[in-house]
N, C-alpha and C. Protein backbone atom coordinates (compact mmCIF):
# COMPACT_ATOMS: atom_id res chain seq x y z
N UNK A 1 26.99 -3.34 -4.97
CA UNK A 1 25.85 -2.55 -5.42
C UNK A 1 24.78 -3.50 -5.97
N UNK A 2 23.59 -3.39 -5.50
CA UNK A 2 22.68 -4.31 -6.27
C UNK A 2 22.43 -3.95 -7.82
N UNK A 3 21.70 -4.94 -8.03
CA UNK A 3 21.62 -5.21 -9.58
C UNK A 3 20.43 -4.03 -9.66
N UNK A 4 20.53 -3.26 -10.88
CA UNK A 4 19.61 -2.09 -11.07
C UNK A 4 19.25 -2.45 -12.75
N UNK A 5 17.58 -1.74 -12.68
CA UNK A 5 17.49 -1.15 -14.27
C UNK A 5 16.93 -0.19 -14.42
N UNK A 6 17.40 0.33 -15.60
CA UNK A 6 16.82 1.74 -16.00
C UNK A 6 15.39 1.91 -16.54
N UNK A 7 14.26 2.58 -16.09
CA UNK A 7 13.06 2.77 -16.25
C UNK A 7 12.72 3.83 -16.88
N UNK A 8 12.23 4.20 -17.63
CA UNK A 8 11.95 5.49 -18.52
C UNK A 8 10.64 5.59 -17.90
N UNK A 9 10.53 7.26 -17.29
CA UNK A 9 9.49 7.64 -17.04
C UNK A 9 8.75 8.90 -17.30
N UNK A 10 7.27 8.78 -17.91
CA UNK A 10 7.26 10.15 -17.98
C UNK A 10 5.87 10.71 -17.03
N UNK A 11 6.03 12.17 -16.65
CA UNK A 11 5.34 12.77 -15.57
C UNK A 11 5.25 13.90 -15.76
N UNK A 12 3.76 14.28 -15.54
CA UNK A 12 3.23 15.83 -15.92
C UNK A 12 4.26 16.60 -15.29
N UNK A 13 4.28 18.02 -15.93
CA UNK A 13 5.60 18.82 -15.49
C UNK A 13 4.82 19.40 -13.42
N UNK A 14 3.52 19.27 -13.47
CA UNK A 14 3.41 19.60 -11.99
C UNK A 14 3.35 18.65 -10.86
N UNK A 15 3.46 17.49 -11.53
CA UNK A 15 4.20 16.57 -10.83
C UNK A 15 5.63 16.68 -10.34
N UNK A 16 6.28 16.67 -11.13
CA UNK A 16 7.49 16.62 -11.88
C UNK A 16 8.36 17.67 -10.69
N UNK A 17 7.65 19.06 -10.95
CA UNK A 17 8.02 20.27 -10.10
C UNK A 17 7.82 19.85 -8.52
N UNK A 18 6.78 18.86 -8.27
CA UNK A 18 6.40 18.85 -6.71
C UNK A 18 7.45 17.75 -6.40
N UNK A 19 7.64 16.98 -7.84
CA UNK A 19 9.16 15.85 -6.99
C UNK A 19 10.48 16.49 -6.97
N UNK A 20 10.96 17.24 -7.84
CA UNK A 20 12.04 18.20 -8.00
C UNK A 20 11.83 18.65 -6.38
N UNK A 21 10.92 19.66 -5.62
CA UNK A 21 10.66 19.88 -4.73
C UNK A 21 10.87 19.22 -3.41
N UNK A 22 10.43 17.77 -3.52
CA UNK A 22 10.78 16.93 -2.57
C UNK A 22 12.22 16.30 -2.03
N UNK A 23 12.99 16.35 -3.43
CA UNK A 23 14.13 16.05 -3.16
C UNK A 23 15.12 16.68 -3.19
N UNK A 24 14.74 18.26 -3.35
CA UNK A 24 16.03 19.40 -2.69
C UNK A 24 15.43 19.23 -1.21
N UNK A 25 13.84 18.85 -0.90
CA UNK A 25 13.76 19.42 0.57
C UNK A 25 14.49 18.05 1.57
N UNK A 26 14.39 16.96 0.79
CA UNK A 26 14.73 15.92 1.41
C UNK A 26 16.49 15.27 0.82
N UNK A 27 16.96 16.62 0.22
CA UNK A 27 18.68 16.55 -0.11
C UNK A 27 18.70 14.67 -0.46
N UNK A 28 17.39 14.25 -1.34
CA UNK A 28 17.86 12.98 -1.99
C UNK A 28 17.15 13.28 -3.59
N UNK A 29 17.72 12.62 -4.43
CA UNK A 29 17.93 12.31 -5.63
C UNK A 29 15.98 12.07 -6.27
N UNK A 30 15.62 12.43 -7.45
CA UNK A 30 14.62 12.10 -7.78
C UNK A 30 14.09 10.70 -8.05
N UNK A 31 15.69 9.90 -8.62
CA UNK A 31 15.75 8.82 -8.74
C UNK A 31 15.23 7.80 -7.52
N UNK A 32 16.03 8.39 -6.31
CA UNK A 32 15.97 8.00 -5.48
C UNK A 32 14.51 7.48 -4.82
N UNK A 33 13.75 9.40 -4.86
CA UNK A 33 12.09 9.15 -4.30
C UNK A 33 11.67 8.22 -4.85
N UNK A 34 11.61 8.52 -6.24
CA UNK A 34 10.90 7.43 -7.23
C UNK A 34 11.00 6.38 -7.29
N UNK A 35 12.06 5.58 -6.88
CA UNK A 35 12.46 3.91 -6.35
C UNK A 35 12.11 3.79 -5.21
N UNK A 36 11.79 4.74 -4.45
CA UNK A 36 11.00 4.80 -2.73
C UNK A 36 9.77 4.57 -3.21
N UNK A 37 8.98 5.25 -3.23
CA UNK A 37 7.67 5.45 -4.03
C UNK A 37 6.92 4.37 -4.06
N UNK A 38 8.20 3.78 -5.26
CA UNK A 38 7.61 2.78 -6.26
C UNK A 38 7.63 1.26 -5.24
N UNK A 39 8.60 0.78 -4.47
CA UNK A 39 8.55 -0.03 -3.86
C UNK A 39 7.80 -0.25 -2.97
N UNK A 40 7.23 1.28 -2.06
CA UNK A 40 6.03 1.27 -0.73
C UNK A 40 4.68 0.65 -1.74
N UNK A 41 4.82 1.46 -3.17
CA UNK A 41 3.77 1.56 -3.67
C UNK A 41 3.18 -0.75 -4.24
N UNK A 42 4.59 -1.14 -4.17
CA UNK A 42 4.65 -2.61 -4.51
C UNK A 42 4.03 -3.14 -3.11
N UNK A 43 4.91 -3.19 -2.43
CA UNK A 43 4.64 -3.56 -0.90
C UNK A 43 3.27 -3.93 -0.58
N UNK A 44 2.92 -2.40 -0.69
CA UNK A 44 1.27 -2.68 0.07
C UNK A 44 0.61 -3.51 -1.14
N UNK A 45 0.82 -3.26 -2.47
CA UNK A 45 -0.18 -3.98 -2.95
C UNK A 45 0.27 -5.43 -3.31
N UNK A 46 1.31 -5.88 -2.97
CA UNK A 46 1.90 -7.27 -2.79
C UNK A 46 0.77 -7.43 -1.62
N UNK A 47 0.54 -6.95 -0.68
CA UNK A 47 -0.13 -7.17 0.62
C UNK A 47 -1.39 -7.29 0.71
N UNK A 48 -2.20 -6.82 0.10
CA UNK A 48 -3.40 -6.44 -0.03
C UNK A 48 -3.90 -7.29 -0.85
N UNK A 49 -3.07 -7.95 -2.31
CA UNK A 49 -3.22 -9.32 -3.07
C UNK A 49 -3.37 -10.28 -2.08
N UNK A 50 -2.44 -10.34 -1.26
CA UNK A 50 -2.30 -11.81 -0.63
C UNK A 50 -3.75 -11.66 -0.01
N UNK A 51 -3.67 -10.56 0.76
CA UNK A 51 -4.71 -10.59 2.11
C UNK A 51 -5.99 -11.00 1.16
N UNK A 52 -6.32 -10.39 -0.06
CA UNK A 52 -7.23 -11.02 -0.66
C UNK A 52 -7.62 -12.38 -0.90
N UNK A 53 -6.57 -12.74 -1.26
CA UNK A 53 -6.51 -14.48 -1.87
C UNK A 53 -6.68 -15.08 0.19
N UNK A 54 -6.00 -14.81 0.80
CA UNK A 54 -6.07 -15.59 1.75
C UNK A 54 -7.66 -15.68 2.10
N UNK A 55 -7.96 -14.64 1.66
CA UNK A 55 -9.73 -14.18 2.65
C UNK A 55 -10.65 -15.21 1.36
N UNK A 56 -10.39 -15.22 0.23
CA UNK A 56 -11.13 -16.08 -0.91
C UNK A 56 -10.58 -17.75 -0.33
N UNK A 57 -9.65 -17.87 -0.03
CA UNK A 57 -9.06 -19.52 0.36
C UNK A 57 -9.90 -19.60 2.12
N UNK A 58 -10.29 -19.17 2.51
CA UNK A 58 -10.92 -19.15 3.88
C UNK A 58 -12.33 -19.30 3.42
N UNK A 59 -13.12 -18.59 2.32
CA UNK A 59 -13.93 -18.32 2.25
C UNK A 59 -14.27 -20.02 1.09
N UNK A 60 -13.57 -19.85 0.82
CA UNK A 60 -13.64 -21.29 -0.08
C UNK A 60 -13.41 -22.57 0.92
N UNK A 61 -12.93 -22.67 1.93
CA UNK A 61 -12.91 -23.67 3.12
C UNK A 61 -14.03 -23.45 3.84
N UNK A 62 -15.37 -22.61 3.67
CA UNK A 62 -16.03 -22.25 4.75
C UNK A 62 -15.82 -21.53 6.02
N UNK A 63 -14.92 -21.13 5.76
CA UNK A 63 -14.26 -20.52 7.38
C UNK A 63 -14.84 -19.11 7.83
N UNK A 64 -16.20 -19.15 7.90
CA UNK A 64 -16.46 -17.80 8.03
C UNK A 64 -16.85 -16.92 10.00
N UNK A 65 -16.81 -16.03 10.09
CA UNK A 65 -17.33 -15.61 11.48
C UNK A 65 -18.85 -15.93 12.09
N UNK A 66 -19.05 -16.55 12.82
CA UNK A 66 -20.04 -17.10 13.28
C UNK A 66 -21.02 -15.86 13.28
N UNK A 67 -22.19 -15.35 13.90
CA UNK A 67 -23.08 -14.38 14.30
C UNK A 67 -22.57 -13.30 15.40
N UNK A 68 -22.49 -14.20 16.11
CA UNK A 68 -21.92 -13.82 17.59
C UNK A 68 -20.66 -13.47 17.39
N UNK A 69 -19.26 -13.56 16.71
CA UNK A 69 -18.09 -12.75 16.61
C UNK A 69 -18.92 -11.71 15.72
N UNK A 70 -19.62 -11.93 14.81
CA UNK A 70 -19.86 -10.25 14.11
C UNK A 70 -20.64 -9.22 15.36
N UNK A 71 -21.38 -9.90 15.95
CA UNK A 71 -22.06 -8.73 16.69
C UNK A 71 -20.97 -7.94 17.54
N UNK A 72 -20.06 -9.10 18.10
CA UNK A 72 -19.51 -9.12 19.20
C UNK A 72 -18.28 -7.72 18.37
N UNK A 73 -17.55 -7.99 17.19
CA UNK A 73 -17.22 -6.95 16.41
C UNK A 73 -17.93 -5.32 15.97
N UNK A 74 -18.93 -5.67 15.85
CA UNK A 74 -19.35 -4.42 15.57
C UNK A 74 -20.14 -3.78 16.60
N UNK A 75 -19.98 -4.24 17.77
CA UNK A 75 -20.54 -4.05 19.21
C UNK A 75 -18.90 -2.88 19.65
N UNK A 76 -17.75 -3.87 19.32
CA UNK A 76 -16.71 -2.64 19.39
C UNK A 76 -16.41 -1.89 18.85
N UNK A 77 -16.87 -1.78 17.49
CA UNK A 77 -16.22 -0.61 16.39
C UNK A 77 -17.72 0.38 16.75
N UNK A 78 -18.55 -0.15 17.24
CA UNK A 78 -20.02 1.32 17.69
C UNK A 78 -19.52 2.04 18.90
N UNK A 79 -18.63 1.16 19.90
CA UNK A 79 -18.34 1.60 21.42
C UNK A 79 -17.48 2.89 21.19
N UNK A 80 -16.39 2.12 20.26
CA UNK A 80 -14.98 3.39 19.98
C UNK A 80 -15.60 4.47 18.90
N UNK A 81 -16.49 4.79 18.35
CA UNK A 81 -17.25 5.87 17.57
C UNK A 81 -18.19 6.54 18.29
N UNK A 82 -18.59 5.75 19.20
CA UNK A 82 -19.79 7.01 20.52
C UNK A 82 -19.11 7.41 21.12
């Protein structure tokens, strides 16, 4: 069993009712969602840190998109919206 700790949490009761909710519909534990939750909720923003720092360390090397990749970019994001 991995190593666990206990977290004290507290949550408006209509919260509370919509997670009660989730985990008779999904026959798992509140505990359970809530360590789901909480880890997607780490994940992305573990991810989204990095992606930051990487884009500031690029941007601090000069490494930026020439003219011509931006047009050439937003030449495709206008194509797939018309």
């Amino acid at each position: 069993m991995p190593d666990t700790d206990v977290l004290p949490l507290r949550l408006n009761s209509k919260l509370k009712k919509k997670l009660d909710n989730l985990a008779k519909a999904t026959e798992r534990s509140r505990s359970f969602l809530v360590a789901e939750a909480i880890l997607e909720y780490v994940a992305l923003n573990e991810w989204q840190i990095e992606e930051i720092k990487k884009g500031l360390r690029e941007a601090d090397a000069g490494d930026f998109a020439t003219d011509e990749e931006m047009e050439q970019t937003i030449a495709k994001w206008v194509r797939r919206a018309g």
